[in-house]
PDB file of N, CA and C in Angstrom:
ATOM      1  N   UNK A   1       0.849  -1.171   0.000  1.00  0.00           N
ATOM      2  CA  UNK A   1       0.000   0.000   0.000  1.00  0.00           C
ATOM      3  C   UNK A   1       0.897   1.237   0.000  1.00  0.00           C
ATOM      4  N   UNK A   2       0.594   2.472  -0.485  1.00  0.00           N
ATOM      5  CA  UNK A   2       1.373   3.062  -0.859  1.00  0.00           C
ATOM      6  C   UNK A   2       0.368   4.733  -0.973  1.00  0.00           C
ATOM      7  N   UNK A   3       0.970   5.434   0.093  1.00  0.00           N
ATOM      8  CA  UNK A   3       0.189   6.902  -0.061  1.00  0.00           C
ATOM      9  C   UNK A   3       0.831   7.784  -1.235  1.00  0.00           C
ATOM     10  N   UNK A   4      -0.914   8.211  -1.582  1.00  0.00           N
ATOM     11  CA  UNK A   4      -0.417   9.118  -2.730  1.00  0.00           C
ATOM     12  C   UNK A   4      -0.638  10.814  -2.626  1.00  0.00           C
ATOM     13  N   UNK A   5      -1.528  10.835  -1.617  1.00  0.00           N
ATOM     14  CA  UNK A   5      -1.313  12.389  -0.746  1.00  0.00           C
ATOM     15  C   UNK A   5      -2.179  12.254   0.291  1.00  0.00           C
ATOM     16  N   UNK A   6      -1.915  13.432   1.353  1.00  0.00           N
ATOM     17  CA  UNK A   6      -2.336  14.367   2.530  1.00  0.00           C
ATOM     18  C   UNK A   6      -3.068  15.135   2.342  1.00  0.00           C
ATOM     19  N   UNK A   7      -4.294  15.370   2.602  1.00  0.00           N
ATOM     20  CA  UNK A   7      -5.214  16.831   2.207  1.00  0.00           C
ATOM     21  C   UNK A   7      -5.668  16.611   4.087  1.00  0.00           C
ATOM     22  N   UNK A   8      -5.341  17.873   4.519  1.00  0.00           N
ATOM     23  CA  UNK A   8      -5.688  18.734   5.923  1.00  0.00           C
ATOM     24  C   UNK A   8      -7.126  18.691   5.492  1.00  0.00           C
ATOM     25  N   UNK A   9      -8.487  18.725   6.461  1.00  0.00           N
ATOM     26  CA  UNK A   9      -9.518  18.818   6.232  1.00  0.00           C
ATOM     27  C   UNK A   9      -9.992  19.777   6.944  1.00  0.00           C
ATOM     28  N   UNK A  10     -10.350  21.408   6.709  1.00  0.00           N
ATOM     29  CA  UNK A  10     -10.767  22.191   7.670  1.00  0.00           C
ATOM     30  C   UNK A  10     -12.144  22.223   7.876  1.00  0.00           C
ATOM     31  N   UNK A  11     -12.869  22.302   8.927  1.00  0.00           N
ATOM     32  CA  UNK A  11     -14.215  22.953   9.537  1.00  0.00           C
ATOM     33  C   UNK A  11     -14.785  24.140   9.045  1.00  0.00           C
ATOM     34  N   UNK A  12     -15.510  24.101   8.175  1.00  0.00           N
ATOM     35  CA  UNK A  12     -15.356  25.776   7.715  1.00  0.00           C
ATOM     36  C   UNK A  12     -16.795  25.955   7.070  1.00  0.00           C
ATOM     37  N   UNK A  13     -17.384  27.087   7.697  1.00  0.00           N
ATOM     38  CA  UNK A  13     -18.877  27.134   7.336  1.00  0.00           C
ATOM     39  C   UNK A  13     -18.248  29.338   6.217  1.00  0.00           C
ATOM     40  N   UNK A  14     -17.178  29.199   6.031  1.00  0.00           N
ATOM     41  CA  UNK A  14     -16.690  30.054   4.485  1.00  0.00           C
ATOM     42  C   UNK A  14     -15.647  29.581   3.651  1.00  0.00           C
ATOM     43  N   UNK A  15     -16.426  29.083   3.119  1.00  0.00           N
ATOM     44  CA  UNK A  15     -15.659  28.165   1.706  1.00  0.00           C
ATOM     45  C   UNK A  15     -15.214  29.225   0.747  1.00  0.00           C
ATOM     46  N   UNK A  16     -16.074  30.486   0.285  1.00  0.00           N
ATOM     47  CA  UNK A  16     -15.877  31.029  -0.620  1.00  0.00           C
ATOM     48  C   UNK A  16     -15.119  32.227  -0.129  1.00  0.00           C
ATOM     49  N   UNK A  17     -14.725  32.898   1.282  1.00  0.00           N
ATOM     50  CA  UNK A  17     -14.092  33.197   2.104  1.00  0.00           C
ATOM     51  C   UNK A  17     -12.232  32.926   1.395  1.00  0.00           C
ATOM     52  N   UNK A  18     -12.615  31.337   1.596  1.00  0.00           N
ATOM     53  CA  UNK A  18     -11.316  30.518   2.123  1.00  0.00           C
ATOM     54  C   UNK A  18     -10.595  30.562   0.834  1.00  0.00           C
ATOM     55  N   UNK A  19     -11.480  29.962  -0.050  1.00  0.00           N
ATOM     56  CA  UNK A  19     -11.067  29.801  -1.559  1.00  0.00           C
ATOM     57  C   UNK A  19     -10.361  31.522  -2.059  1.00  0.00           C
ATOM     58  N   UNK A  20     -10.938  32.589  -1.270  1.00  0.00           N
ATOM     59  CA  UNK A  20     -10.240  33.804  -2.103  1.00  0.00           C
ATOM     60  C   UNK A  20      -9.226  34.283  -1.099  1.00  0.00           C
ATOM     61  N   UNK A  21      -9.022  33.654  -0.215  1.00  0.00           N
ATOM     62  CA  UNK A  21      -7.833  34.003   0.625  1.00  0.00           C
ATOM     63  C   UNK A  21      -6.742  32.997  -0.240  1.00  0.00           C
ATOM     64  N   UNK A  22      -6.619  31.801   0.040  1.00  0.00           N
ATOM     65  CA  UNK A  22      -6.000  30.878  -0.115  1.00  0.00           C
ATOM     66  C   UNK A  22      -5.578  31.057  -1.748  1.00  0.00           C
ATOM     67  N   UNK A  23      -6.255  31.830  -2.591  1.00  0.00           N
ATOM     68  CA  UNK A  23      -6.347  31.621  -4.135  1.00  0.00           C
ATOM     69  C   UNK A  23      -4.817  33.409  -4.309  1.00  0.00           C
ATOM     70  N   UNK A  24      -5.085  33.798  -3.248  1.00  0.00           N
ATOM     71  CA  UNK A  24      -4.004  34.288  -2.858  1.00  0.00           C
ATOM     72  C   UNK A  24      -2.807  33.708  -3.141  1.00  0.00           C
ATOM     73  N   UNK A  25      -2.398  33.224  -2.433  1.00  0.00           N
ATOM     74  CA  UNK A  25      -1.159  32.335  -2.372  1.00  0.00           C
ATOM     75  C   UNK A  25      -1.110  30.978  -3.407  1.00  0.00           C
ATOM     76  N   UNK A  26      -1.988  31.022  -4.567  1.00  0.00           N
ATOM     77  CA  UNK A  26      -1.451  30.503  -5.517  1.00  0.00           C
ATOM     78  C   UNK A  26      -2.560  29.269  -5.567  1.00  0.00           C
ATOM     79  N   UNK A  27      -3.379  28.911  -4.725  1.00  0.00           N
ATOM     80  CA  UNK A  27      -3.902  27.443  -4.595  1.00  0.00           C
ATOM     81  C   UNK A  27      -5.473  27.839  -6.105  1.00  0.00           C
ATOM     82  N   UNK A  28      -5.870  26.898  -6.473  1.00  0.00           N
ATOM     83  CA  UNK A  28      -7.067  27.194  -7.146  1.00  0.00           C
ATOM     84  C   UNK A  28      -8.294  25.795  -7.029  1.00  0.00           C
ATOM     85  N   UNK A  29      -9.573  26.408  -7.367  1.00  0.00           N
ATOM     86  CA  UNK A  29     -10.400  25.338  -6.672  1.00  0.00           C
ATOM     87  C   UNK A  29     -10.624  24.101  -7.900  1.00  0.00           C
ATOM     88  N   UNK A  30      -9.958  22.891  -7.047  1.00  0.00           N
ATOM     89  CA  UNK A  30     -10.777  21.822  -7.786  1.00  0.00           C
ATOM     90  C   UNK A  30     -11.797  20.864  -7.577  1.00  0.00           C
ATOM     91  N   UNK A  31     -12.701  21.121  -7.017  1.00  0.00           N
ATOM     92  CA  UNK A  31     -13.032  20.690  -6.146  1.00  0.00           C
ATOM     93  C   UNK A  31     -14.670  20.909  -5.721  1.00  0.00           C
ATOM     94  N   UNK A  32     -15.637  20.923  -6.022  1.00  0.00           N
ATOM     95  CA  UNK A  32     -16.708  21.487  -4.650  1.00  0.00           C
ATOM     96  C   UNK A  32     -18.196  20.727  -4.864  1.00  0.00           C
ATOM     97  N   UNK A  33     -18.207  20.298  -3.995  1.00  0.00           N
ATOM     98  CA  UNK A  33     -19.480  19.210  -3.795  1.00  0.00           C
ATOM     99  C   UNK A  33     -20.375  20.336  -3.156  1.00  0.00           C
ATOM    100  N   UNK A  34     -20.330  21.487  -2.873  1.00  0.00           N
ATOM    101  CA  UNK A  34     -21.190  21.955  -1.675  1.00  0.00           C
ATOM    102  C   UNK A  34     -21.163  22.188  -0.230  1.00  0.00           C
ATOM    103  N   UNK A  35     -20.472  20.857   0.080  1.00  0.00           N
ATOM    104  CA  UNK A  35     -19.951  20.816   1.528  1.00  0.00           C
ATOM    105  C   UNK A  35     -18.580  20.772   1.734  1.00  0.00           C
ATOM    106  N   UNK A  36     -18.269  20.220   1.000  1.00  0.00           N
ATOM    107  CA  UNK A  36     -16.625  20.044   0.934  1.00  0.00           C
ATOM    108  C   UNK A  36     -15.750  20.539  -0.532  1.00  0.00           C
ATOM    109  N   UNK A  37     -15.014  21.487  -0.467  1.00  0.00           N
ATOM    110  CA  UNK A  37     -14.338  22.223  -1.411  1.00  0.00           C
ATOM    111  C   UNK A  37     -12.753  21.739  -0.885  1.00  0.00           C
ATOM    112  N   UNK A  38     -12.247  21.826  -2.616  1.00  0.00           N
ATOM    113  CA  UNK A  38     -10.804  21.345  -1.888  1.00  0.00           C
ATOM    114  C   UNK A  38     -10.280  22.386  -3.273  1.00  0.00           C
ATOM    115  N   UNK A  39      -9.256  23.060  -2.605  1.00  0.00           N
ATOM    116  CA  UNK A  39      -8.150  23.780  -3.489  1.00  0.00           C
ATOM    117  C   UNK A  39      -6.563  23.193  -4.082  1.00  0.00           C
ATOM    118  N   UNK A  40      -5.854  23.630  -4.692  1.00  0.00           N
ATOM    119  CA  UNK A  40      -4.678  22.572  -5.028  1.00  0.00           C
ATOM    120  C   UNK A  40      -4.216  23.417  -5.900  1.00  0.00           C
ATOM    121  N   UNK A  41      -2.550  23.790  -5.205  1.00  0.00           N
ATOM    122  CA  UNK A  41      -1.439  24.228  -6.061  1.00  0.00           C
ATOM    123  C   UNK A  41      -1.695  23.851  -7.541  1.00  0.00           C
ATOM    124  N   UNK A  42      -1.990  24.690  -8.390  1.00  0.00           N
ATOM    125  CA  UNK A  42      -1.599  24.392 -10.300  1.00  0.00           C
ATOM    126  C   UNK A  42      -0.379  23.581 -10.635  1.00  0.00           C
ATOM    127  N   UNK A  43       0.947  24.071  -9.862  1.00  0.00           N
ATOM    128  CA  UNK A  43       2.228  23.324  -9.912  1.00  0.00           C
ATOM    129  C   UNK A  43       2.986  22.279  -9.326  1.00  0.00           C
ATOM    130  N   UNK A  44       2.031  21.982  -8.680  1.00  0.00           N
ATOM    131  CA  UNK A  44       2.002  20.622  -7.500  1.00  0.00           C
ATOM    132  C   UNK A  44       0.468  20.458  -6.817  1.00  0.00           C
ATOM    133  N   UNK A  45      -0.273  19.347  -7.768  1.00  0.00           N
ATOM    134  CA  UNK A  45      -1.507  19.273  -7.917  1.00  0.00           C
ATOM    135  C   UNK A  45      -1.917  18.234  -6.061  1.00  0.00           C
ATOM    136  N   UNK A  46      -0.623  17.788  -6.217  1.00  0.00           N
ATOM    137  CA  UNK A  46      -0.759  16.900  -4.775  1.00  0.00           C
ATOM    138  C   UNK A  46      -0.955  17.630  -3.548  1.00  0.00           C
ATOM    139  N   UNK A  47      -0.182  19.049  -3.751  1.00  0.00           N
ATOM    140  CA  UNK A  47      -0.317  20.257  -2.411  1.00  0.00           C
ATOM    141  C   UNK A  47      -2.033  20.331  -2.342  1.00  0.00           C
ATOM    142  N   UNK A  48      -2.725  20.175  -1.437  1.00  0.00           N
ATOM    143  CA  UNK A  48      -4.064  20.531  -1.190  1.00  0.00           C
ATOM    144  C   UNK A  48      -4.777  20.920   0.163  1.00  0.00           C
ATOM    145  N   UNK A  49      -6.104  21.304  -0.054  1.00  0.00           N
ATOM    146  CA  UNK A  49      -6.757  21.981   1.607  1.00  0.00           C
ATOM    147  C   UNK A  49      -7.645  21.775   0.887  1.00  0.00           C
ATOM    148  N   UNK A  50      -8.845  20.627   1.967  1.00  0.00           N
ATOM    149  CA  UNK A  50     -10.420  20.746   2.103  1.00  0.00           C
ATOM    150  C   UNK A  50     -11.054  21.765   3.147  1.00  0.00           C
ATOM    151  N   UNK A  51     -11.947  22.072   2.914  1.00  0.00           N
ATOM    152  CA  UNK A  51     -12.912  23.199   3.418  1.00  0.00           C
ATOM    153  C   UNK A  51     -14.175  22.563   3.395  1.00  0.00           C
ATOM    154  N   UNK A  52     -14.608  21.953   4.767  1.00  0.00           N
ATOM    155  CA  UNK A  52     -15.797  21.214   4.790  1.00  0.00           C
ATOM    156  C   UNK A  52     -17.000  21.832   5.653  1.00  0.00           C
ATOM    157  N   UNK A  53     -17.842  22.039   5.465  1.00  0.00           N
ATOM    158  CA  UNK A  53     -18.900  22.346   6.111  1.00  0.00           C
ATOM    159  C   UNK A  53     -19.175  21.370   7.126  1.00  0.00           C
ATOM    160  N   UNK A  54     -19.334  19.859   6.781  1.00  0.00           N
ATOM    161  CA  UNK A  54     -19.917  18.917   7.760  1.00  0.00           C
ATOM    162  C   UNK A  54     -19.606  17.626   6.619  1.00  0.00           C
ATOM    163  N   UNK A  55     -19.388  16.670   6.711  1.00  0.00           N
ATOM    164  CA  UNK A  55     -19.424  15.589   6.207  1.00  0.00           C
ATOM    165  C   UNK A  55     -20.605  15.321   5.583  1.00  0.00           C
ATOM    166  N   UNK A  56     -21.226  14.782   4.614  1.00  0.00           N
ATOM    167  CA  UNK A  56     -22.527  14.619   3.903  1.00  0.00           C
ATOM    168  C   UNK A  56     -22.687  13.091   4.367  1.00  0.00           C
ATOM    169  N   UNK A  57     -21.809  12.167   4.235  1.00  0.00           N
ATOM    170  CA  UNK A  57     -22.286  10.989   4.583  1.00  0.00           C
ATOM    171  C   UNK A  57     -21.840  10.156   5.435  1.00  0.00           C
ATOM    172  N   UNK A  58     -20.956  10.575   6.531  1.00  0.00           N
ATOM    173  CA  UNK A  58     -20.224  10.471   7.612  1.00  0.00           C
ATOM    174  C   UNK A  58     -20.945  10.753   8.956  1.00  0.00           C
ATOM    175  N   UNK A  59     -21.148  10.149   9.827  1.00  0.00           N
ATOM    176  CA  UNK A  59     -21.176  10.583  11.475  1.00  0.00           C
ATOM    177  C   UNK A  59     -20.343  11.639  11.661  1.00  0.00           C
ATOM    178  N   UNK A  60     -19.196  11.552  11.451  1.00  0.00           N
ATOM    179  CA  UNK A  60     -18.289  12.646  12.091  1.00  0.00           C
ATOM    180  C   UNK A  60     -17.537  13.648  10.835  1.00  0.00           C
ATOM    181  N   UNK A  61     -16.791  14.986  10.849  1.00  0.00           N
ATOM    182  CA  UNK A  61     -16.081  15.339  10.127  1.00  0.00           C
ATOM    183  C   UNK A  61     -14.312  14.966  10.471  1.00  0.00           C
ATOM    184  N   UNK A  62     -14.023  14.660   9.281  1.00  0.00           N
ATOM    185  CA  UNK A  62     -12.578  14.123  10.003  1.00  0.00           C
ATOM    186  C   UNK A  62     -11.266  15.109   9.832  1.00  0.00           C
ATOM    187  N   UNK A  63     -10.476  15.151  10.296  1.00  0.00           N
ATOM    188  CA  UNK A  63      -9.611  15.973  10.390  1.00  0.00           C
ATOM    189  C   UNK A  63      -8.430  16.120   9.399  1.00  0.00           C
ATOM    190  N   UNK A  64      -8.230  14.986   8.578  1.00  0.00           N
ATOM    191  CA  UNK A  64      -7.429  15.094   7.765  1.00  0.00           C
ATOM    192  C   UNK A  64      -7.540  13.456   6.603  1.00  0.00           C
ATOM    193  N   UNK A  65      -7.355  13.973   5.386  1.00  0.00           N
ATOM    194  CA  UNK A  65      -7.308  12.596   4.319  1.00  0.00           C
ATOM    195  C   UNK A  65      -6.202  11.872   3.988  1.00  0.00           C
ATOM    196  N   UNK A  66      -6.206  10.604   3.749  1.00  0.00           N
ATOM    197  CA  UNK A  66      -5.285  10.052   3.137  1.00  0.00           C
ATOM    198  C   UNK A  66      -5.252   9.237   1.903  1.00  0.00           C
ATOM    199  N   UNK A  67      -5.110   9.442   1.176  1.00  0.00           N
ATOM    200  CA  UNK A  67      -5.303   9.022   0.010  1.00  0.00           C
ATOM    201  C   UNK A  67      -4.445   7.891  -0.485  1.00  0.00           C
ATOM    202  N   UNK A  68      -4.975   6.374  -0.814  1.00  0.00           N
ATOM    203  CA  UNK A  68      -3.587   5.289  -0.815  1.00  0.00           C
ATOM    204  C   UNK A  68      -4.098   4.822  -2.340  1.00  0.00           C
ATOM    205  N   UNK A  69      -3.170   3.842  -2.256  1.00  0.00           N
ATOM    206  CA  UNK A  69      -3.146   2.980  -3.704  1.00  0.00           C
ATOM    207  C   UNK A  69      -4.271   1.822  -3.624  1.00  0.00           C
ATOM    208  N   UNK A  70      -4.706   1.368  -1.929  1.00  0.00           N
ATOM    209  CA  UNK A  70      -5.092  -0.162  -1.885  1.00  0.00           C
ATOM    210  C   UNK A  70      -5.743   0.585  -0.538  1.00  0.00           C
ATOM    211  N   UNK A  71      -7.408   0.956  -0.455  1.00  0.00           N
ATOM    212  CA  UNK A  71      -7.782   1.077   0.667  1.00  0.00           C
ATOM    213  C   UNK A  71      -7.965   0.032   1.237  1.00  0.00           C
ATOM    214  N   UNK A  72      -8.976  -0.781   0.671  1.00  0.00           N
ATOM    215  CA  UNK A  72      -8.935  -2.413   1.279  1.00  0.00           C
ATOM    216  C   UNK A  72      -8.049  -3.030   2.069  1.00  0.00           C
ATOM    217  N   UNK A  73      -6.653  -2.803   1.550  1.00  0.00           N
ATOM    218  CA  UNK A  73      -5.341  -3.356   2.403  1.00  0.00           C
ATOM    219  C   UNK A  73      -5.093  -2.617   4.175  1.00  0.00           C
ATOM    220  N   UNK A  74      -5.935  -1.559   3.424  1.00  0.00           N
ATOM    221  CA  UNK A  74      -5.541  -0.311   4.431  1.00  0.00           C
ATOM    222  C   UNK A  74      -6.616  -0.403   5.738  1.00  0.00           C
ATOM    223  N   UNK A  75      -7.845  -0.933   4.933  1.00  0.00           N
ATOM    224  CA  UNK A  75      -8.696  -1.173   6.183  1.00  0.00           C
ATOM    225  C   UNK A  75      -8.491  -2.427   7.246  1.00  0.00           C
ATOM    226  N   UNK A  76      -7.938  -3.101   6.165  1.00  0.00           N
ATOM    227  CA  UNK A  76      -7.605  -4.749   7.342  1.00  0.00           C
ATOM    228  C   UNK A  76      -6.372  -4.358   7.614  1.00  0.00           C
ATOM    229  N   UNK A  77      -5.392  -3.967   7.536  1.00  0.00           N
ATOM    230  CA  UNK A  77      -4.297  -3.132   8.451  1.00  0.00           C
ATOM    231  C   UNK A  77      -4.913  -2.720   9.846  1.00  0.00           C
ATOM    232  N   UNK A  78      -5.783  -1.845   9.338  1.00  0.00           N
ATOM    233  CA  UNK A  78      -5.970  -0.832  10.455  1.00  0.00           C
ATOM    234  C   UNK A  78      -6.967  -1.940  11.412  1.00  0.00           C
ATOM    235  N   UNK A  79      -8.226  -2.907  10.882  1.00  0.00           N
ATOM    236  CA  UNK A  79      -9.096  -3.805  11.603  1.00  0.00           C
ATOM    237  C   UNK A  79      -8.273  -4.679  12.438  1.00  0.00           C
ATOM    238  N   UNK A  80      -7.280  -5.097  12.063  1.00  0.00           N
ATOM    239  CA  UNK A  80      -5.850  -6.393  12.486  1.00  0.00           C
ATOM    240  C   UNK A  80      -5.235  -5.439  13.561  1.00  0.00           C
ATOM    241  N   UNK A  81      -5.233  -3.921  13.567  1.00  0.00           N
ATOM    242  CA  UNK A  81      -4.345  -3.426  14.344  1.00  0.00           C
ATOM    243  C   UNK A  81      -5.301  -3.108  16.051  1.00  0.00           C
ATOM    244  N   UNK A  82      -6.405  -3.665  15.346  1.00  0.00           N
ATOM    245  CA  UNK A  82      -7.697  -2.764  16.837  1.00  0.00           C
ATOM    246  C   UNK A  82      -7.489  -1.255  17.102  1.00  0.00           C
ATOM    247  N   UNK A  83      -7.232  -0.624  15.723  1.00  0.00           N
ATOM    248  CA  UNK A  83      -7.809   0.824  15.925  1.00  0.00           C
ATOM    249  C   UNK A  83      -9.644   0.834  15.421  1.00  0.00           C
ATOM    250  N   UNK A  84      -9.799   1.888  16.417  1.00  0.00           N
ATOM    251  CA  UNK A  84     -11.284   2.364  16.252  1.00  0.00           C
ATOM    252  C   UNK A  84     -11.638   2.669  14.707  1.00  0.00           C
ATOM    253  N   UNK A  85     -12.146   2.290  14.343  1.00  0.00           N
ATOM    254  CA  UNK A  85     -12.864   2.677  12.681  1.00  0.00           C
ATOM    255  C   UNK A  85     -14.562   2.971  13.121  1.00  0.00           C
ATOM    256  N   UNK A  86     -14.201   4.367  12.663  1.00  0.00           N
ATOM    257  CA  UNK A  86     -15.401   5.243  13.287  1.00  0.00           C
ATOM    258  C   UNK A  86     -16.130   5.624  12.149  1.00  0.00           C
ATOM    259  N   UNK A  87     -15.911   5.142  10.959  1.00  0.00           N
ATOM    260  CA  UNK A  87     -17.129   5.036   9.844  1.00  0.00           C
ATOM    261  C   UNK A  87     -16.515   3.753   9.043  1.00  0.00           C
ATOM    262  N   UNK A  88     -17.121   2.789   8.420  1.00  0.00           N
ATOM    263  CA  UNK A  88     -17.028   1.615   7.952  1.00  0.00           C
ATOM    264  C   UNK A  88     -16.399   1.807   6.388  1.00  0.00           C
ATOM    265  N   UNK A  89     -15.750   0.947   5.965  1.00  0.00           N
ATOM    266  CA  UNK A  89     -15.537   0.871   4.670  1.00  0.00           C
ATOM    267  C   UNK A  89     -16.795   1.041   3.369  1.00  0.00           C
ATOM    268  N   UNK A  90     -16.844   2.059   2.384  1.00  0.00           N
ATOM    269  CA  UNK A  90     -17.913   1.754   1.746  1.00  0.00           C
ATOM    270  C   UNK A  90     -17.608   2.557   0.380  1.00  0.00           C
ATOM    271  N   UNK A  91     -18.041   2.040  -0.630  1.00  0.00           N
ATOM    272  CA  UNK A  91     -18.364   3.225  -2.023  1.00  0.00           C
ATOM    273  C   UNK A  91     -19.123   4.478  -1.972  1.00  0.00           C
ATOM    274  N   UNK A  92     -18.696   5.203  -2.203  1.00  0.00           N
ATOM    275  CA  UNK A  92     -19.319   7.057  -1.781  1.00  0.00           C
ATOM    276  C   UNK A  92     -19.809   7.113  -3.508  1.00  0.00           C
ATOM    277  N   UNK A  93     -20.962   7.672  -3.966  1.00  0.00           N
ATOM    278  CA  UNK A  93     -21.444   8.133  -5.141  1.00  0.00           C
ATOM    279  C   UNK A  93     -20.801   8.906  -5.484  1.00  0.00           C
ATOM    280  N   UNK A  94     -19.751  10.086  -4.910  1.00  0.00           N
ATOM    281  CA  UNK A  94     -19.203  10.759  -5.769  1.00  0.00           C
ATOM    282  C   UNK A  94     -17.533   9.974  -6.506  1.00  0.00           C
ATOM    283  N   UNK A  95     -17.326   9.064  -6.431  1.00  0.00           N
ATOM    284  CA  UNK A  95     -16.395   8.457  -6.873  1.00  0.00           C
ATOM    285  C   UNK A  95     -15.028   7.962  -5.777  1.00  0.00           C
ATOM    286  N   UNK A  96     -15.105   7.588  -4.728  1.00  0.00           N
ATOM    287  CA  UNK A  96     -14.114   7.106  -3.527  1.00  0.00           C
ATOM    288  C   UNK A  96     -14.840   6.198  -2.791  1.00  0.00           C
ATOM    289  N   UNK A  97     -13.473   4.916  -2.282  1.00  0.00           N
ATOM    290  CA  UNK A  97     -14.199   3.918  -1.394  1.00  0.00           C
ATOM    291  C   UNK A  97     -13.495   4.437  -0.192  1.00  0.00           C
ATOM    292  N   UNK A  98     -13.886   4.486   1.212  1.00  0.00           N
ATOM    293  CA  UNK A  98     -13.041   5.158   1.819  1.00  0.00           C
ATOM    294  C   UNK A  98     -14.094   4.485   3.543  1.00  0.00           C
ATOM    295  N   UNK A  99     -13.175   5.083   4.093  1.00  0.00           N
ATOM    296  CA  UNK A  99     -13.063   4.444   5.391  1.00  0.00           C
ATOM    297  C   UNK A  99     -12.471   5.782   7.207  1.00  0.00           C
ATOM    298  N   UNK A 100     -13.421   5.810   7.791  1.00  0.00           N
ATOM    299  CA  UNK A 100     -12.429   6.657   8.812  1.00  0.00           C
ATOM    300  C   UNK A 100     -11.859   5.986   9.458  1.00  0.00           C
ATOM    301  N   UNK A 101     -10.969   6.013  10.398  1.00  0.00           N
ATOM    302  CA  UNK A 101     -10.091   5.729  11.596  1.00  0.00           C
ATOM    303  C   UNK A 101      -9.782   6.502  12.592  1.00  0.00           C
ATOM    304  N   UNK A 102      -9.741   6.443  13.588  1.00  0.00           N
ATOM    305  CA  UNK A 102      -8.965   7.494  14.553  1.00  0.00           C
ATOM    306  C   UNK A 102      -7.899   7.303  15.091  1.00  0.00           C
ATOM    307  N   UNK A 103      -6.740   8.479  15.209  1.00  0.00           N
ATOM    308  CA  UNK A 103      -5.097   7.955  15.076  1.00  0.00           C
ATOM    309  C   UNK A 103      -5.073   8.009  17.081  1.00  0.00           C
ATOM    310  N   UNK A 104      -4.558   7.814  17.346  1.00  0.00           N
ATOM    311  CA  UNK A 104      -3.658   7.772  18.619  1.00  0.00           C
ATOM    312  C   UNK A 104      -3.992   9.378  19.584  1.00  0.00           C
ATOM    313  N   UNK A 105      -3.882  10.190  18.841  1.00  0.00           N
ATOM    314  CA  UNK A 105      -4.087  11.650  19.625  1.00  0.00           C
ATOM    315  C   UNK A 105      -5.952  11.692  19.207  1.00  0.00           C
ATOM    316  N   UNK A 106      -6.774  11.109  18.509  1.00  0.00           N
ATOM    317  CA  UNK A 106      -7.731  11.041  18.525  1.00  0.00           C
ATOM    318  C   UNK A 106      -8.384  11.798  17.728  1.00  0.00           C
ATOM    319  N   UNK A 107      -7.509  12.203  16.514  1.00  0.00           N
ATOM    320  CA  UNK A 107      -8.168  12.818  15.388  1.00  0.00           C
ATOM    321  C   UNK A 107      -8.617  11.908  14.453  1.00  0.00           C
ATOM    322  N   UNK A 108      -9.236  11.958  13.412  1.00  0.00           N
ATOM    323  CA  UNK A 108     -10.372  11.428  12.846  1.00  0.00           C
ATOM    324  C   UNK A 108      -9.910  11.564  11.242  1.00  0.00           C
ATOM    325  N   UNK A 109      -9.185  10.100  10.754  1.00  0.00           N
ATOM    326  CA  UNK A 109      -8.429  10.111   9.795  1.00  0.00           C
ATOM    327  C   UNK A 109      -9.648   9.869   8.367  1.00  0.00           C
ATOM    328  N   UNK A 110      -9.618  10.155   7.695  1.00  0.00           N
ATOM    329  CA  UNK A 110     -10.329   9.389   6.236  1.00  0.00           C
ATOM    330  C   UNK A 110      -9.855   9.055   5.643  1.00  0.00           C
ATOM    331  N   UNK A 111      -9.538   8.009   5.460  1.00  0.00           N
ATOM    332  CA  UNK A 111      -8.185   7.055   4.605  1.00  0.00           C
ATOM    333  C   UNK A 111      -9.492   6.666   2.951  1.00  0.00           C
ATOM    334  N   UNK A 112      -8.875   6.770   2.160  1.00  0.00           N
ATOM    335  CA  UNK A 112      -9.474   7.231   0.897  1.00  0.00           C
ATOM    336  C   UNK A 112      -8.699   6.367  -0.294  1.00  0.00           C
ATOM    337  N   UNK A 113      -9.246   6.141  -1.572  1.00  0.00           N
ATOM    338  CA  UNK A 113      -8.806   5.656  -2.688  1.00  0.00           C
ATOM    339  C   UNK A 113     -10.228   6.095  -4.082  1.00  0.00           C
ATOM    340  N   UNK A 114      -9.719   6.610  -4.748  1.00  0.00           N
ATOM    341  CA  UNK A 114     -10.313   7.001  -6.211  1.00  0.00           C
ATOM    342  C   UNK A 114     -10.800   5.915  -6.972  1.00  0.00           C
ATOM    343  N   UNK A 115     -12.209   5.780  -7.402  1.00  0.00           N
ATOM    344  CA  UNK A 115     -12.552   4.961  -8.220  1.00  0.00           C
ATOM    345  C   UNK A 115     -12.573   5.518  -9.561  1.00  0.00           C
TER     346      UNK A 115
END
């Protein structure tokens, strides 16, 4: 298994706020479901920041993404390890199978893969 980026997930009820601050410093939006907007360096498409209102199909909002090659691998890793998985493995309609976890300090991971 093999990560292919980090996206920070912020709390943020000003997306369009965030997007013209941040669009400042170079980031531009690719991104926006409504609830969750994500921006990303033009020149390093992997640099990114979500801006979430609330999770749409989640119990919780999580604090930061991870994006791998093999979520599946990633969930029985994490099931084998007896960390808490605080939303279940599943296919999301907008195109990701994805899974939360919570790390050790008790933030609220979304470990993620692109369909």
């Amino acid at each position: 298994m093999a990560v292919r980026r980090v996206v920070p997930n912020v709390q943020s009820e000003a997306a369009r706020e965030s997007r013209e601050f941040y669009g400042l410093l170079g980031f531009e939006e690719v991104m926006n479901h409504g609830w969750i907007m994500t921006l990303a360096s033009p020149s390093s498409p992997t640099a990114q920041i979500s801006f979430m209102a609330g999770d749409e199909s989640a119990p919780v909002t999580p604090d930061v993404s991870v994006e791998v090659d093999d979520v599946d691998a990633a969930y029985a890793t994490m099931r084998a390890s007896g960390a808490e998985i605080v939303h279940p493995l599943q296919d999301e309609e907008w195109g990701v199978r994805r899974f939360f976890v919570r790390d050790p300090n008790g933030r609220v991971v979304n470990v993620l893969e692109h369909r």
